[in-house]
N, C-alpha and C. Protein backbone atom coordinates (compact mmCIF):
# COMPACT_ATOMS: atom_id res chain seq x y z
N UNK A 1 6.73 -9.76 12.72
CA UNK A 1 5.60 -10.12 11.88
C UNK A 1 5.22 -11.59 12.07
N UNK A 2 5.63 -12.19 13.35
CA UNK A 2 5.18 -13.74 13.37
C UNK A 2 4.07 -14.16 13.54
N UNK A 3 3.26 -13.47 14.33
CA UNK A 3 1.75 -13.75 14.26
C UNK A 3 0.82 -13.36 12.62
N UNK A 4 1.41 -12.49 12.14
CA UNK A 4 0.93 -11.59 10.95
C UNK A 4 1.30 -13.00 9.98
N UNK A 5 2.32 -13.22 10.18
CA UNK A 5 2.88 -13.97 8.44
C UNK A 5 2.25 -15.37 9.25
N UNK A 6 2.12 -15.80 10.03
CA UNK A 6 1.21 -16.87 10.31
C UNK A 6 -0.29 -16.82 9.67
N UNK A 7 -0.91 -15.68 9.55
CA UNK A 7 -2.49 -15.46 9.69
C UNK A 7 -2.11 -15.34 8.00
N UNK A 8 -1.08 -14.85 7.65
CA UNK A 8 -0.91 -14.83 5.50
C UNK A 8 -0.71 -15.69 5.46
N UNK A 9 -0.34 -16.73 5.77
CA UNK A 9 0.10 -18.38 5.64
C UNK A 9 -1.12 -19.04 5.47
N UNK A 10 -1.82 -18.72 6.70
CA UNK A 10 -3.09 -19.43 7.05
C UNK A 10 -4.26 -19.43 6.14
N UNK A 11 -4.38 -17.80 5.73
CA UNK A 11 -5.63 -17.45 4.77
C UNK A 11 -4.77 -18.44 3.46
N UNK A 12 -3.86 -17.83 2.72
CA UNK A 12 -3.09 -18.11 1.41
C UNK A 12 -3.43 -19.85 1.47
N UNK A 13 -3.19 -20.65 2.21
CA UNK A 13 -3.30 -22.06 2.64
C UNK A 13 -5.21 -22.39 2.29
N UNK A 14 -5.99 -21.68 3.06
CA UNK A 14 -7.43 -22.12 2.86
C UNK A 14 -8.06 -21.57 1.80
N UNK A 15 -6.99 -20.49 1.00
CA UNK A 15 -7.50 -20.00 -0.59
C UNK A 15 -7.30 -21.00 -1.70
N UNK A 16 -6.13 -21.79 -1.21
CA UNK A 16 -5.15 -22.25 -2.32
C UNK A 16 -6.42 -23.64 -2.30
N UNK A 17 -6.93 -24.14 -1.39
CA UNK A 17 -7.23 -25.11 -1.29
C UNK A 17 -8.81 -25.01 -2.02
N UNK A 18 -9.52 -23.78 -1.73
CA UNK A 18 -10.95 -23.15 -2.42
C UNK A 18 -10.47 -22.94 -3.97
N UNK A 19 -9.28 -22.64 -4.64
CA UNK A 19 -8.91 -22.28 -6.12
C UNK A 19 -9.08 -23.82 -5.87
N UNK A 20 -8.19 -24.81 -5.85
CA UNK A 20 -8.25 -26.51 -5.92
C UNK A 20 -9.78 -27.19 -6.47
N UNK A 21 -10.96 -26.41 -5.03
CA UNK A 21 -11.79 -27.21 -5.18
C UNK A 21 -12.54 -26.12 -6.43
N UNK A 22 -11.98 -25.52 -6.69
CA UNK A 22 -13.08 -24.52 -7.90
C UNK A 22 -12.45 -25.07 -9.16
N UNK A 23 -11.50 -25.83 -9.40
CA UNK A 23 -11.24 -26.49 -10.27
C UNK A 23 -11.58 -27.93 -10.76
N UNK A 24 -11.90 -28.00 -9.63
CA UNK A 24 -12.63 -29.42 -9.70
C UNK A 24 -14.03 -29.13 -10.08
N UNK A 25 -14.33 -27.86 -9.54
CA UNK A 25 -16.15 -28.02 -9.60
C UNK A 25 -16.34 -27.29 -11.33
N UNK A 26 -15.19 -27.14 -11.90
CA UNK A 26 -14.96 -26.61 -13.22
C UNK A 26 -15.54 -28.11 -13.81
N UNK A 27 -14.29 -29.00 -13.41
CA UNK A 27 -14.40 -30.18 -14.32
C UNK A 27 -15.56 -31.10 -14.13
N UNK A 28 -16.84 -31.04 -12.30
CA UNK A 28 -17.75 -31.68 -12.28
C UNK A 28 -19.00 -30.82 -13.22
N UNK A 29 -18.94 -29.55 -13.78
CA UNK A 29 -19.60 -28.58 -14.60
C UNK A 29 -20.13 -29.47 -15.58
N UNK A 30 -18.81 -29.62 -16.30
CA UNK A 30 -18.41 -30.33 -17.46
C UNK A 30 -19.22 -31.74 -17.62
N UNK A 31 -19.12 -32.40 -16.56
CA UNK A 31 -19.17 -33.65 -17.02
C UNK A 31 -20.71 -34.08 -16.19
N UNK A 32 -21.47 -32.78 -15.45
CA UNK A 32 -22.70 -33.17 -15.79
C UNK A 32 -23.57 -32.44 -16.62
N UNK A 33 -22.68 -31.62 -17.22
CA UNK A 33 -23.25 -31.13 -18.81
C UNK A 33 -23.40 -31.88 -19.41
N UNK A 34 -22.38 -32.84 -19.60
CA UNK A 34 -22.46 -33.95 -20.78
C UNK A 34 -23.39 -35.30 -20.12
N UNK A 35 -23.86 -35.66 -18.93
CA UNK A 35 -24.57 -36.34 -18.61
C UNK A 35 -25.75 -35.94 -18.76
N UNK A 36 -25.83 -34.86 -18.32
CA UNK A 36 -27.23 -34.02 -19.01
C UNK A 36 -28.22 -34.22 -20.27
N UNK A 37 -27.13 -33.93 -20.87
CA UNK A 37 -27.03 -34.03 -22.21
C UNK A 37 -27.61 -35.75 -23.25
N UNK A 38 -26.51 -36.62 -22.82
CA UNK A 38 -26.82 -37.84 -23.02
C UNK A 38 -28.32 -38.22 -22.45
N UNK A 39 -28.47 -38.20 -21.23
CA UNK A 39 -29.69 -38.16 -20.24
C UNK A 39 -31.03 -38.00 -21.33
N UNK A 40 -30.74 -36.50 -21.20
CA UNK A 40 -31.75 -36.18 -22.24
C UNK A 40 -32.19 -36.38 -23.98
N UNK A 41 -31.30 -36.45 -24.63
CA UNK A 41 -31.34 -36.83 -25.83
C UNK A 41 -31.06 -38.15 -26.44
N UNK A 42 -30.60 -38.49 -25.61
CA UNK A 42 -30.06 -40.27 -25.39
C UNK A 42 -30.91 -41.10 -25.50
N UNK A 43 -31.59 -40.63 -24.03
CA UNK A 43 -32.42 -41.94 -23.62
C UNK A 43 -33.87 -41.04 -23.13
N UNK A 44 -34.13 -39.49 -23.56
CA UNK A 44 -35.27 -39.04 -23.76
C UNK A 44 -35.83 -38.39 -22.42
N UNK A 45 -34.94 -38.49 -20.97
CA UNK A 45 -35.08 -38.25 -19.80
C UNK A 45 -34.78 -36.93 -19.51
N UNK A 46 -36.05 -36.23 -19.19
CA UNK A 46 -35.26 -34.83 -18.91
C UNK A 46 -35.76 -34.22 -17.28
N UNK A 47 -34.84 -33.37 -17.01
CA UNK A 47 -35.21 -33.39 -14.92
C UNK A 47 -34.20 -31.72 -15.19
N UNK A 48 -34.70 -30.53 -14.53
CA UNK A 48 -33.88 -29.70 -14.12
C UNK A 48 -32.84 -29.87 -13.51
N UNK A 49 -32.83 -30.50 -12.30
CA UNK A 49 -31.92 -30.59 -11.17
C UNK A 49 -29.95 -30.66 -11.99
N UNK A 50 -29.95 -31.85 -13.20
CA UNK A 50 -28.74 -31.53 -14.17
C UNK A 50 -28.45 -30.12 -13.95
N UNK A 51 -29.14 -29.80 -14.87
CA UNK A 51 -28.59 -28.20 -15.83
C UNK A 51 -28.32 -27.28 -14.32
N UNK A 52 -29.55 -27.55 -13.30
CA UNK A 52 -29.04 -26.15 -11.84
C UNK A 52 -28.14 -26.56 -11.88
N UNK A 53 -27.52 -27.64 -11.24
CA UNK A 53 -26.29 -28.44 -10.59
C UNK A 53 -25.11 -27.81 -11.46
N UNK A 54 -25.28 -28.05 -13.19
CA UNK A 54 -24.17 -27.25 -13.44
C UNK A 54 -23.86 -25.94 -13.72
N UNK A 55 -24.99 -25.06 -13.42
CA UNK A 55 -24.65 -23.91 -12.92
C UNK A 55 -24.16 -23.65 -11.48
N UNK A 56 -24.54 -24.09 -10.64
CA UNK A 56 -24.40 -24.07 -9.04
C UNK A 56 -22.98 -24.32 -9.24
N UNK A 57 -22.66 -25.39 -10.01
CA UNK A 57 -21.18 -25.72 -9.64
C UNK A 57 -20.26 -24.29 -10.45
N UNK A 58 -20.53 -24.20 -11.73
CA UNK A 58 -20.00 -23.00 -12.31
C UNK A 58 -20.00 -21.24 -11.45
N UNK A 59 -20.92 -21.33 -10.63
CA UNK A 59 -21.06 -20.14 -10.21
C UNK A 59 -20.14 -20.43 -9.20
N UNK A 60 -20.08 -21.37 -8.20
CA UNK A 60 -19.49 -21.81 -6.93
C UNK A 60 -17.61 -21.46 -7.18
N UNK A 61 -17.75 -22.13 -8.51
CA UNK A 61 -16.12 -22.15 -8.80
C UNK A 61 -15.61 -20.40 -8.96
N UNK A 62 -16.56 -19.74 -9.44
CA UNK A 62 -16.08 -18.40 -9.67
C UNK A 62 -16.40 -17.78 -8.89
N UNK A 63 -16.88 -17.79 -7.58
CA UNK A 63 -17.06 -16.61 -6.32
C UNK A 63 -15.73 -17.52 -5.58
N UNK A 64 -15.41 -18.83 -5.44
CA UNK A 64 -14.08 -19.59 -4.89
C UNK A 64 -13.22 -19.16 -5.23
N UNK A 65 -12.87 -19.20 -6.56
CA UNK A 65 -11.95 -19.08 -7.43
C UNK A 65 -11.74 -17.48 -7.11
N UNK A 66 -12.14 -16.47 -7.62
CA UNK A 66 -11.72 -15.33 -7.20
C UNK A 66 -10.72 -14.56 -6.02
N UNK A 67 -11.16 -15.57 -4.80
CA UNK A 67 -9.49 -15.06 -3.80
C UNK A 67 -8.55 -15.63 -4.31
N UNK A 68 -8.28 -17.18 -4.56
CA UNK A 68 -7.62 -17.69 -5.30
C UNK A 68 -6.65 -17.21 -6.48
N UNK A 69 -7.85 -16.53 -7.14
CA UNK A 69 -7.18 -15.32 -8.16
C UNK A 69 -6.19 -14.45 -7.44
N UNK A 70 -6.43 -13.92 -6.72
CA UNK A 70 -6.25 -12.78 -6.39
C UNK A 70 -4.60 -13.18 -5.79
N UNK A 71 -4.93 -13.98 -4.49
CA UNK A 71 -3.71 -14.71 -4.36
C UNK A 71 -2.43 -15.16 -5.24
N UNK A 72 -3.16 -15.74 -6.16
CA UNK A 72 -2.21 -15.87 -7.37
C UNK A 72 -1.92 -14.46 -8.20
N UNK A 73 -2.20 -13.55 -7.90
CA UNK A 73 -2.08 -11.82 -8.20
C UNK A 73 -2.82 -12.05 -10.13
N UNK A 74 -3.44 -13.19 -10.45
CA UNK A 74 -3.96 -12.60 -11.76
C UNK A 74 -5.03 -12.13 -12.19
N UNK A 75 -5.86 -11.40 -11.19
CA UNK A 75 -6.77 -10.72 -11.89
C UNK A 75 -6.21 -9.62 -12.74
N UNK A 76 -7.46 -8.84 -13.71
CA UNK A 76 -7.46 -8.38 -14.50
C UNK A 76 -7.01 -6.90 -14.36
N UNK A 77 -5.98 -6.34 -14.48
CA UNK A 77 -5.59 -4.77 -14.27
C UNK A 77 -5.48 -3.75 -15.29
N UNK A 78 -5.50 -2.54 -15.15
CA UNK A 78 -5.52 -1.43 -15.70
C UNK A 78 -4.08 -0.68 -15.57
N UNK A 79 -2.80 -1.14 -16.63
CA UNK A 79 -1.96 -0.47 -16.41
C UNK A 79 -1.60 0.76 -16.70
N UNK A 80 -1.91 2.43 -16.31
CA UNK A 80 -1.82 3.15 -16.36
C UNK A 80 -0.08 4.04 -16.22
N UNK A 81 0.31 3.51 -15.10
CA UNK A 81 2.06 3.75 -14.21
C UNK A 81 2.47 2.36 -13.50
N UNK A 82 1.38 1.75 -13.30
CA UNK A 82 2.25 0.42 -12.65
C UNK A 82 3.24 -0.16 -12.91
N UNK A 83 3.55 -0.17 -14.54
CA UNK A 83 4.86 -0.91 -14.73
C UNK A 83 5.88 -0.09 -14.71
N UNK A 84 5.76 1.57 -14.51
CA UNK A 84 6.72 2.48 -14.65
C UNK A 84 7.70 2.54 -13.67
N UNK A 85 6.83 1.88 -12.46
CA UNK A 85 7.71 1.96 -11.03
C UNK A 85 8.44 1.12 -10.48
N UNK A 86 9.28 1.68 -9.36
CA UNK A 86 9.95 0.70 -9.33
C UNK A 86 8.95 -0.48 -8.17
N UNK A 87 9.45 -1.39 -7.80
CA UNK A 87 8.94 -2.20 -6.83
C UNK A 87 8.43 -1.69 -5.58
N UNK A 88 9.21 -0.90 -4.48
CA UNK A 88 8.61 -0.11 -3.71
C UNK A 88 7.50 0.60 -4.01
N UNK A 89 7.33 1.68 -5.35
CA UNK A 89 6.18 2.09 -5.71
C UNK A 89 5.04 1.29 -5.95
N UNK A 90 4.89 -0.09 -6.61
CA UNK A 90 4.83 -0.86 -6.62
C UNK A 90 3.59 -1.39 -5.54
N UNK A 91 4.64 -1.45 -4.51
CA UNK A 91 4.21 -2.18 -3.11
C UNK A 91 3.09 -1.14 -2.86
N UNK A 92 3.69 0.28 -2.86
CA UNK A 92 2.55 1.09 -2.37
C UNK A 92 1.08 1.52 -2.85
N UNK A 93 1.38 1.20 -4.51
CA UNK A 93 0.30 0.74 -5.31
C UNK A 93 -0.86 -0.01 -5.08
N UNK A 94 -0.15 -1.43 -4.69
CA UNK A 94 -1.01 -2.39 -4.25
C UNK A 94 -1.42 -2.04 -2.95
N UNK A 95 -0.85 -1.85 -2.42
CA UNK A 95 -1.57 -1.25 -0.87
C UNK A 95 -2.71 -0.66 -0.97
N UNK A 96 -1.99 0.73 -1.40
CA UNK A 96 -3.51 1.64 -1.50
C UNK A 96 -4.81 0.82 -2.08
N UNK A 97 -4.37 0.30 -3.33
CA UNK A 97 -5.64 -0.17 -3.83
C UNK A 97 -6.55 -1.30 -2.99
N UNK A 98 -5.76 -2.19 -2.64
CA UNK A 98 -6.24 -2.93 -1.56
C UNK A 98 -6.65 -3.02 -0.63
N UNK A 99 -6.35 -1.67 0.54
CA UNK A 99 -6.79 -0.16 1.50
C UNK A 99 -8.41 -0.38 0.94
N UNK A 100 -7.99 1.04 0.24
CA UNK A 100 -9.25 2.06 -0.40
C UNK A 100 -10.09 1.08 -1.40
N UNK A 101 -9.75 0.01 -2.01
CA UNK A 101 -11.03 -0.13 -3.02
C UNK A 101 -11.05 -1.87 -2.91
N UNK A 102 -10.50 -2.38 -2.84
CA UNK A 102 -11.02 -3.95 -2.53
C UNK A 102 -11.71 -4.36 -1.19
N UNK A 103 -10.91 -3.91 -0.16
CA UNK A 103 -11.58 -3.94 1.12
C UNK A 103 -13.42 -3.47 1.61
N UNK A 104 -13.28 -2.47 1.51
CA UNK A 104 -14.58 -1.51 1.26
C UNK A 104 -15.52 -2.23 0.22
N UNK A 105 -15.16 -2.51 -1.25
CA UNK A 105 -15.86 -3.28 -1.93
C UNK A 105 -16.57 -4.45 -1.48
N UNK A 106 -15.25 -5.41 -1.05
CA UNK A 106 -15.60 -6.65 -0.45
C UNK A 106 -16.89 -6.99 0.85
N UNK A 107 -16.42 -6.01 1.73
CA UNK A 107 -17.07 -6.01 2.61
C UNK A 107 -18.65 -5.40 2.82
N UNK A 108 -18.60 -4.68 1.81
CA UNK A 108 -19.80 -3.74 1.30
C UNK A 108 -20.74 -5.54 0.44
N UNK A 109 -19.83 -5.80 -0.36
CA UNK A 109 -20.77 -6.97 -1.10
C UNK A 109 -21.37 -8.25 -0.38
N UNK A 110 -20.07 -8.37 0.28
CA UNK A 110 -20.34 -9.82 1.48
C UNK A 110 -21.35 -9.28 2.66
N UNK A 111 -21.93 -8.03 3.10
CA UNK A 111 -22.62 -7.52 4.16
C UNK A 111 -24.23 -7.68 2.98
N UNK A 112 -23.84 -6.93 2.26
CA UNK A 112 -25.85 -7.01 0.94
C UNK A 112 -26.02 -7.98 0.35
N UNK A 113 -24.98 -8.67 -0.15
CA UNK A 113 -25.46 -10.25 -0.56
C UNK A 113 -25.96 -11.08 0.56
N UNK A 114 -25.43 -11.15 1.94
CA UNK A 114 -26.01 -11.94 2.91
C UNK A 114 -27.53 -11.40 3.53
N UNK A 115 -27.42 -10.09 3.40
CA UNK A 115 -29.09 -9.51 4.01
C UNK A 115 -29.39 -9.10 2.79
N UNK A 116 -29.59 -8.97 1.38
CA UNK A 116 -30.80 -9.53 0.67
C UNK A 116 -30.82 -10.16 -0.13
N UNK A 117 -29.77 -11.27 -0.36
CA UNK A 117 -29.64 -12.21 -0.98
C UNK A 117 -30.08 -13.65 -0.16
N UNK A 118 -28.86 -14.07 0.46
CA UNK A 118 -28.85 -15.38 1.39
C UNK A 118 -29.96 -15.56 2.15
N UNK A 119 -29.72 -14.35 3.20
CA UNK A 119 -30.60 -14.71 4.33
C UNK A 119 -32.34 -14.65 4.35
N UNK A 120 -32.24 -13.78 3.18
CA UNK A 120 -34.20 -13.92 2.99
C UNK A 120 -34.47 -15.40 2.03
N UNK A 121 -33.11 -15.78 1.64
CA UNK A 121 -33.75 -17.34 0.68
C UNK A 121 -33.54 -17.97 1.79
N UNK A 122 -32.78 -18.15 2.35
CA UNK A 122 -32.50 -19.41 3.81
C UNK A 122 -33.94 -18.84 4.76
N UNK A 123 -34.25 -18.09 5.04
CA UNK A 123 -35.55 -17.85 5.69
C UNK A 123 -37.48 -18.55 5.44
N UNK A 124 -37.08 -18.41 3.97
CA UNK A 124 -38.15 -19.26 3.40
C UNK A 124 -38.11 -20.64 2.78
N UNK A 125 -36.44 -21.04 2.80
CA UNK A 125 -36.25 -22.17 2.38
C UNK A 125 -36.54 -22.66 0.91
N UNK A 126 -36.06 -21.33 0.80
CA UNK A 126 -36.36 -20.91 -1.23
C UNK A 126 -35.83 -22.13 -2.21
N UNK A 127 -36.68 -22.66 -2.99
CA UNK A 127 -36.04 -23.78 -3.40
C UNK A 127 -36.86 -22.90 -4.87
N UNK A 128 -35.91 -24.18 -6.37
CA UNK A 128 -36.38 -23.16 -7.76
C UNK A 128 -37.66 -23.48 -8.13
N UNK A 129 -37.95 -22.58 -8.62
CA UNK A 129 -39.40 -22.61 -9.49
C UNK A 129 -40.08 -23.67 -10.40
N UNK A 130 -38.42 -24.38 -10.55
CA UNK A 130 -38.83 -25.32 -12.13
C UNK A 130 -38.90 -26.71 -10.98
N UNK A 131 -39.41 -27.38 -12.23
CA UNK A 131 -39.68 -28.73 -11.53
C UNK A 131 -38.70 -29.71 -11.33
N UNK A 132 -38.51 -30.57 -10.04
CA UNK A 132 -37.77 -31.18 -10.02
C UNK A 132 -36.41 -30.27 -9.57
N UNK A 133 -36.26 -29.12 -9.52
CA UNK A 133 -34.86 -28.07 -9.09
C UNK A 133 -34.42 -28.09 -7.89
N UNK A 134 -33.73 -27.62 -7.72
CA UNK A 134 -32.62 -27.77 -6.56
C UNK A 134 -32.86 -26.45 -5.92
N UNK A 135 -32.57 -26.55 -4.20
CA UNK A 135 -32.66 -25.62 -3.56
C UNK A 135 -31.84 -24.27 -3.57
N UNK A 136 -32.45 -23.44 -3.28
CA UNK A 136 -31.78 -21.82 -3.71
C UNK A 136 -30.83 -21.61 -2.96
N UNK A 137 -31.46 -21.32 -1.76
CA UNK A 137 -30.31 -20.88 -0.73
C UNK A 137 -28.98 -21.26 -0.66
N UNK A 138 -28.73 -22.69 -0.72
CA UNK A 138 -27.17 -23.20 -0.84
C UNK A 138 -26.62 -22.05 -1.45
N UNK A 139 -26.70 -22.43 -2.60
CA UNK A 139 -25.66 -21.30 -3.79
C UNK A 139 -26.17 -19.60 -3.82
N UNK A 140 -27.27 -19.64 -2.78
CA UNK A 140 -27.06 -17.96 -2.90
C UNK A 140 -25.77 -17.75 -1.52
N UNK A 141 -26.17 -18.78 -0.75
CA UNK A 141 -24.73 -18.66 0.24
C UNK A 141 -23.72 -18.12 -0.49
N UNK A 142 -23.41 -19.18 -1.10
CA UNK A 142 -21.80 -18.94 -1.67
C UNK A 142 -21.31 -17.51 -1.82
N UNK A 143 -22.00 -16.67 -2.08
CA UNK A 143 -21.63 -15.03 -3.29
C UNK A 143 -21.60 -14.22 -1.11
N UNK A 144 -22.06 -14.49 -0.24
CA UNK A 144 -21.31 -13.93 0.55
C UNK A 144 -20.01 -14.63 1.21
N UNK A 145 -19.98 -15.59 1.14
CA UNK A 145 -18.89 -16.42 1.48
C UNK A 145 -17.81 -15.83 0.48
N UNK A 146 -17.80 -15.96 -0.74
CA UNK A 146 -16.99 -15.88 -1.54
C UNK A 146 -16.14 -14.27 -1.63
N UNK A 147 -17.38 -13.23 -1.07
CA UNK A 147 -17.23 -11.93 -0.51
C UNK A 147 -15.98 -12.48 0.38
N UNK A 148 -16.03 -12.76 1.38
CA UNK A 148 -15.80 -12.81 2.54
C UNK A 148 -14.49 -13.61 2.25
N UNK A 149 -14.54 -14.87 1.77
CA UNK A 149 -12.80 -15.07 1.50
C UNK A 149 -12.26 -13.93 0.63
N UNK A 150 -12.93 -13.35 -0.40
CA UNK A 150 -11.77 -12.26 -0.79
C UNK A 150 -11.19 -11.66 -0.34
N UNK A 151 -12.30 -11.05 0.74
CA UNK A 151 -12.03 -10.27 1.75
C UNK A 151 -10.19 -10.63 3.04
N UNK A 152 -10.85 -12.31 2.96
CA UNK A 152 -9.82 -12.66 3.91
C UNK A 152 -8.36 -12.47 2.99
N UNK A 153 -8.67 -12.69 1.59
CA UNK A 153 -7.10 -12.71 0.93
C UNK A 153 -6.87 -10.83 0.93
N UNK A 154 -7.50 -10.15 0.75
CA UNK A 154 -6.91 -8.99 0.75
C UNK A 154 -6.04 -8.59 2.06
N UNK A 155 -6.79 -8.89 3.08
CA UNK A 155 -5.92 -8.47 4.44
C UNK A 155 -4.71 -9.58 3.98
N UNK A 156 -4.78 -10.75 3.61
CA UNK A 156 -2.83 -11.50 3.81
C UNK A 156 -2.52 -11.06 2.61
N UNK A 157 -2.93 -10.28 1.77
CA UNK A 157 -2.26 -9.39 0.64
C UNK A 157 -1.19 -8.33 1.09
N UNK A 158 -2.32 -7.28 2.43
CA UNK A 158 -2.08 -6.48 2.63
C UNK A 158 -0.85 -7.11 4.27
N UNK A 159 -1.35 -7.34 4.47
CA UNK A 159 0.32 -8.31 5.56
C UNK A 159 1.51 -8.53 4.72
N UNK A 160 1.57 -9.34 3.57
CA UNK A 160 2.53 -9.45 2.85
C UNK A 160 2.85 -8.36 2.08
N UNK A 161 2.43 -6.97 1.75
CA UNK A 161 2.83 -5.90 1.13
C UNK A 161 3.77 -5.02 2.09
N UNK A 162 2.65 -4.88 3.76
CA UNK A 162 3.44 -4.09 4.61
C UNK A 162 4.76 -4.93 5.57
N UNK A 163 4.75 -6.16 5.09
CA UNK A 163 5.96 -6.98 5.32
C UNK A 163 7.08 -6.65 4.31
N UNK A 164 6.71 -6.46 2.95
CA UNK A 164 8.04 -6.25 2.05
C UNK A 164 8.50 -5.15 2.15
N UNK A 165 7.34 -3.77 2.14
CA UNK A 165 7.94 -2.27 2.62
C UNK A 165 8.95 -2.28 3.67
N UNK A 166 8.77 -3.30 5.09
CA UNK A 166 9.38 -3.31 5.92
C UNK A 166 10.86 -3.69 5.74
N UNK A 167 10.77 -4.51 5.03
CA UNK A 167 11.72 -5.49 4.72
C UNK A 167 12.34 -6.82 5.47
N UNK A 168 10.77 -7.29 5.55
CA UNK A 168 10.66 -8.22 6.47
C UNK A 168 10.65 -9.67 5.88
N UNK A 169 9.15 -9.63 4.68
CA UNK A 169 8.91 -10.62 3.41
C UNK A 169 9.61 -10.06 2.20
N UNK A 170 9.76 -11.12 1.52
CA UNK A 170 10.17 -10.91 -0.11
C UNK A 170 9.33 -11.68 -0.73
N UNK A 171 8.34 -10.60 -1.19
CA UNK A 171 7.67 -11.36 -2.51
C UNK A 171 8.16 -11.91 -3.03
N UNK A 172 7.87 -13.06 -3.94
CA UNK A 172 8.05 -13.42 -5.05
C UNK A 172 7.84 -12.10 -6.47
N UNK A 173 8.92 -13.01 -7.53
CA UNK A 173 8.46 -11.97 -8.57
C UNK A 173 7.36 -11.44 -9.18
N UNK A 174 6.55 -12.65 -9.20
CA UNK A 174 5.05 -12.62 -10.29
C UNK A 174 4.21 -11.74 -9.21
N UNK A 175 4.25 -11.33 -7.98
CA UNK A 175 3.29 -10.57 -7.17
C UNK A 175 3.61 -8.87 -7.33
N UNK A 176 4.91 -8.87 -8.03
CA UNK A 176 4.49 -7.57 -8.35
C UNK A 176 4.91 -6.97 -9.86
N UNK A 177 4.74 -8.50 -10.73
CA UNK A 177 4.55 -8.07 -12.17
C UNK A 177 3.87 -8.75 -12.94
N UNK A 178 3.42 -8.40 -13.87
CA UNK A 178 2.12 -9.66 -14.40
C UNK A 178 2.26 -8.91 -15.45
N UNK A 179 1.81 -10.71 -16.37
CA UNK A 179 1.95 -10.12 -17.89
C UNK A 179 0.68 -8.63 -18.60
N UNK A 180 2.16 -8.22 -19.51
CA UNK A 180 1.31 -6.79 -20.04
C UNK A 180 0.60 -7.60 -21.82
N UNK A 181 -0.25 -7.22 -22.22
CA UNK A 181 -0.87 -7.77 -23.38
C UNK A 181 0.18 -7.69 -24.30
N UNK A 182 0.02 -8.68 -25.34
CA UNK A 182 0.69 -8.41 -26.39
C UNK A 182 0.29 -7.05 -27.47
N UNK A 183 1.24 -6.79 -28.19
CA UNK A 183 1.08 -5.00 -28.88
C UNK A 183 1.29 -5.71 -30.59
């Protein structure tokens, strides 16, 4: 698995670093909300370009953030038998699902967000309606990009799953248990 656990290294490495910068673009959200804010009520100055910017950044962080998630195994699940099994079952769990319904998803979203999302705003050089706003296309980029790294974390998901079946990798614990709600 040396080329394989190289290429899970590699993706896990350029996710970890997209969760990083989606945390940051959390905290630049923030703080040109509140410049915004002052801006406008302060000193009476008001301009769109603020308020896009901190959406652009909020949206940016959550199509980033999402492999990131994923990597870090905490998205949101539906425990039906998952916790019933043992770890091997487990492994095969995540597989399948990662197989049959993330992959297909991913790639299905990152292929229609780029042909009729991205690429018809980058074509006309779609910039916003309001005055003074910021250009479209950038941040319609992002939602296939962001496709597309998920995409990349599912395959080093799926490397590191058919590495532990093998008994090649050892997960860590938290990748194949995550907290159940409180009762």
């Amino acid at each position: 698995m040396g080329f394989w656990s190289k290429l899970s290294r590699g993706i896990d490495h350029i996710n970890q670093m997209l969760g990083n910068a989606a945390s940051i673009m959390i905290l630049l959200s923030c703080i040109v909300s509140a410049a915004n804010a002052l801006l406008r009520y302060g000193f009476d100055i008001s301009n769109n370009w603020p308020l896009e910017l901190q959406w652009y950044l909020f949206s940016a962080s959550v199509m980033l953030g999402a492999s990131y998630t994923l990597k870090r195994n905490e998205h949101v699940r539906v425990d039906l038998i998952y916790s019933h099994l043992s770890d091997r079952g487990r492994l095969w769990v995540d597989l399948f699902g990662l197989i049959f319904f993330l992959m297909p998803a991913c790639l299905l979203f990152c292929w229609l967000s780029w042909t009729s999302l991205f690429y018809p705003s980058w074509l006309v050089g779609e910039g916003s309606m309001n005055s003074g706003g910021l250009a479209r296309y950038p941040i319609k980029f992002v939602v296939p990009f962001g496709f597309f790294m998920l995409s990349l974390q599912g395959i080093s998901e799926i490397i590191k799953r058919i590495g532990a079946l093998k008994g090649e990798v050892t997960l860590p614990a938290e990748d194949l248990h995550y907290e159940k709600p409180m009762q």
